[in-house]
C-alpha atoms as a PDB file:
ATOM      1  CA  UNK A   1      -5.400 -16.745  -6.347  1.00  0.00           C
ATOM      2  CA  UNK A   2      -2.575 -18.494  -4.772  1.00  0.00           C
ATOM      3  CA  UNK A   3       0.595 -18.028  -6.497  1.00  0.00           C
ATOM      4  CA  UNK A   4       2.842 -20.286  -4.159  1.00  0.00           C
ATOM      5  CA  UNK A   5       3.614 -23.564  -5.440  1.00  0.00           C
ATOM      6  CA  UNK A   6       4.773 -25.785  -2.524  1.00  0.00           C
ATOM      7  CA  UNK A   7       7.962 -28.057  -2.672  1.00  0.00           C
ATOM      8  CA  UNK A   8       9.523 -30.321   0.230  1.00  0.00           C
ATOM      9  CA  UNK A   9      10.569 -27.399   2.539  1.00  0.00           C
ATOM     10  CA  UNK A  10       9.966 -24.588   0.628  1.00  0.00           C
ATOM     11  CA  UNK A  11       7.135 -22.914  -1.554  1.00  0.00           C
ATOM     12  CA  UNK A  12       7.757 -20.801  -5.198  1.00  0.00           C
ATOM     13  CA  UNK A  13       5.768 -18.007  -5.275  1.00  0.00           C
ATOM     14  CA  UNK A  14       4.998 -16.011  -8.424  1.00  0.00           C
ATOM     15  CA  UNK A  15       4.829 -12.211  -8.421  1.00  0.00           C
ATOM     16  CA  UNK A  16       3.924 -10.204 -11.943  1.00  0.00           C
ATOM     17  CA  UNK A  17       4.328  -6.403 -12.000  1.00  0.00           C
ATOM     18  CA  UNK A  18       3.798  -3.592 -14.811  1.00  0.00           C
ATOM     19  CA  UNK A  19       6.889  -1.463 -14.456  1.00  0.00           C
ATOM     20  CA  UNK A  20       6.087   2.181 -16.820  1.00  0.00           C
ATOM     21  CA  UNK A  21       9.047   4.205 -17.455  1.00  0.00           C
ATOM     22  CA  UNK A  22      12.807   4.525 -19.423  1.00  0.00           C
ATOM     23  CA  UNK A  23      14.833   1.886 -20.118  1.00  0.00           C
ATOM     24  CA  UNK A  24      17.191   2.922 -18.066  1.00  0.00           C
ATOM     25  CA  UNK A  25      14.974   3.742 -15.371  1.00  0.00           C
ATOM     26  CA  UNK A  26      14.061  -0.216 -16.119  1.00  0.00           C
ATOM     27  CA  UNK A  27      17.177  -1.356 -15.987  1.00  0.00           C
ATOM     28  CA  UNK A  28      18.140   0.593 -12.697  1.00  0.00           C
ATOM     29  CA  UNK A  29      15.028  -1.427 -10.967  1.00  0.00           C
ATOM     30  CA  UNK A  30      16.596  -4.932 -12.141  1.00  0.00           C
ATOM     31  CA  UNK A  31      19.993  -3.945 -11.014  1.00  0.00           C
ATOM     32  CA  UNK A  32      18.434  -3.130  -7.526  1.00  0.00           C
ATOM     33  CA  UNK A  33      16.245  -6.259  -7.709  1.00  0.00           C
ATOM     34  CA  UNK A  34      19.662  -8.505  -8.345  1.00  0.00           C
ATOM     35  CA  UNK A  35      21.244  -6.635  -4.996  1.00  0.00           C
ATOM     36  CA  UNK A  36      18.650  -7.916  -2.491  1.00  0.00           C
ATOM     37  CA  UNK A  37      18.565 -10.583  -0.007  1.00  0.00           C
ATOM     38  CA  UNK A  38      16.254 -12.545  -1.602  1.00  0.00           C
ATOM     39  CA  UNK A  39      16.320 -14.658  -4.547  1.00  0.00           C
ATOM     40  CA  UNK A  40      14.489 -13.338  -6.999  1.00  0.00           C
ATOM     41  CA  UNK A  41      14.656 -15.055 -10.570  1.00  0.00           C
ATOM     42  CA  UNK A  42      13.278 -13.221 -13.281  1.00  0.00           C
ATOM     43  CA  UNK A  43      10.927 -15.453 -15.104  1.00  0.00           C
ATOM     44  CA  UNK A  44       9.628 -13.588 -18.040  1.00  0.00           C
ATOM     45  CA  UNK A  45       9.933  -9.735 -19.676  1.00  0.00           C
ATOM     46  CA  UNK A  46       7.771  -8.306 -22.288  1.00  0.00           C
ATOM     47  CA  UNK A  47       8.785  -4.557 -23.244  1.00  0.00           C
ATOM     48  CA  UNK A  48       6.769  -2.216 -25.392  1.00  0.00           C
ATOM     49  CA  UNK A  49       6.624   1.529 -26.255  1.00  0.00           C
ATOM     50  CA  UNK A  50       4.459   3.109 -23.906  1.00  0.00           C
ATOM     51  CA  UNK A  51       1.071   4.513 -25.574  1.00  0.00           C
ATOM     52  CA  UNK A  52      -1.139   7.377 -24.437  1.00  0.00           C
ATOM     53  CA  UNK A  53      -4.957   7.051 -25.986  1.00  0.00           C
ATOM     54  CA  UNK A  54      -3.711   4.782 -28.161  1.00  0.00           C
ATOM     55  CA  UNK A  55      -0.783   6.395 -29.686  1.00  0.00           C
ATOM     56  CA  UNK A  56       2.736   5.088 -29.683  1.00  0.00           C
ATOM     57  CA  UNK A  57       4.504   7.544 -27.387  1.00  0.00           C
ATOM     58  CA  UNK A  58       7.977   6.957 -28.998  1.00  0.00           C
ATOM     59  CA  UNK A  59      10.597   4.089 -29.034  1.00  0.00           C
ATOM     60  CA  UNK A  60      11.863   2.184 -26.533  1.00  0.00           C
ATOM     61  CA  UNK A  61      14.824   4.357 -25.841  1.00  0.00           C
ATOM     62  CA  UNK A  62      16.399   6.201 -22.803  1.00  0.00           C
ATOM     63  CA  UNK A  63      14.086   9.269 -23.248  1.00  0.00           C
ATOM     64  CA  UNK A  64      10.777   7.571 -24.243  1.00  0.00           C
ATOM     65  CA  UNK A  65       8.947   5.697 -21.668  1.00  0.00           C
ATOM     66  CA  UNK A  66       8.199   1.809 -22.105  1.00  0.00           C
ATOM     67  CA  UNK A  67       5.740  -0.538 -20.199  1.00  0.00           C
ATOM     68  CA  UNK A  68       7.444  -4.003 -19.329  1.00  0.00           C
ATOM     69  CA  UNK A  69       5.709  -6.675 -17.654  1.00  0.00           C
ATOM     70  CA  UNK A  70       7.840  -8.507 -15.259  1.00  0.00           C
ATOM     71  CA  UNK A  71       7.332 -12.498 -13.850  1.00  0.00           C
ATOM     72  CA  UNK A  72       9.518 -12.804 -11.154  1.00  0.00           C
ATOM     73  CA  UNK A  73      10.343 -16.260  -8.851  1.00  0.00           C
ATOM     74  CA  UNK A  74      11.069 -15.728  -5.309  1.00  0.00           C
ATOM     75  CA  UNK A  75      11.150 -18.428  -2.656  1.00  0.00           C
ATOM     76  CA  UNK A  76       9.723 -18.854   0.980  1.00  0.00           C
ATOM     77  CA  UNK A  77      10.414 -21.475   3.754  1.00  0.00           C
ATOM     78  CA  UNK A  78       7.059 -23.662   4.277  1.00  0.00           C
ATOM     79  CA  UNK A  79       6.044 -24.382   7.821  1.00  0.00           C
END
């Protein structure tokens, strides 16, 4: 599917990833995210306790991993 949504001069385009680890290992990718180039707006998070066979692994603390899905917004020139 097509996740760019074109404007005037430029198109949105819509990337979702599943990011599994600490929180601070979570945070650490959004403070790299916020130092690129590109803007890069963070739509939506969801975080959860990450589970193994269906068993909560632990909480969502520094030493127990989480699973967050991430919406990001980035932006692209349109030819």
């Amino acid at each position: 599917a097509d996740a760019a949504k074109v404007k005037s001069f430029y198109r949105e385009v819509l990337l979702e990833m599943q990011l599994h680890g600490s929180f601070s290992q979570t945070l650490v990718f959004f403070d790299q995210v916020s130092r690129t180039k590109r803007i890069m707006n963070v739509e939506s998070v969801k975080m959860v306790p990450a589970q193994e066979n269906g068993i909560t692994l632990g909480s969502a603390n520094q030493t127990n991993p989480i699973v967050s899905t991430v919406l990001f917004k980035t932006y692209r020139f349109s030819e």
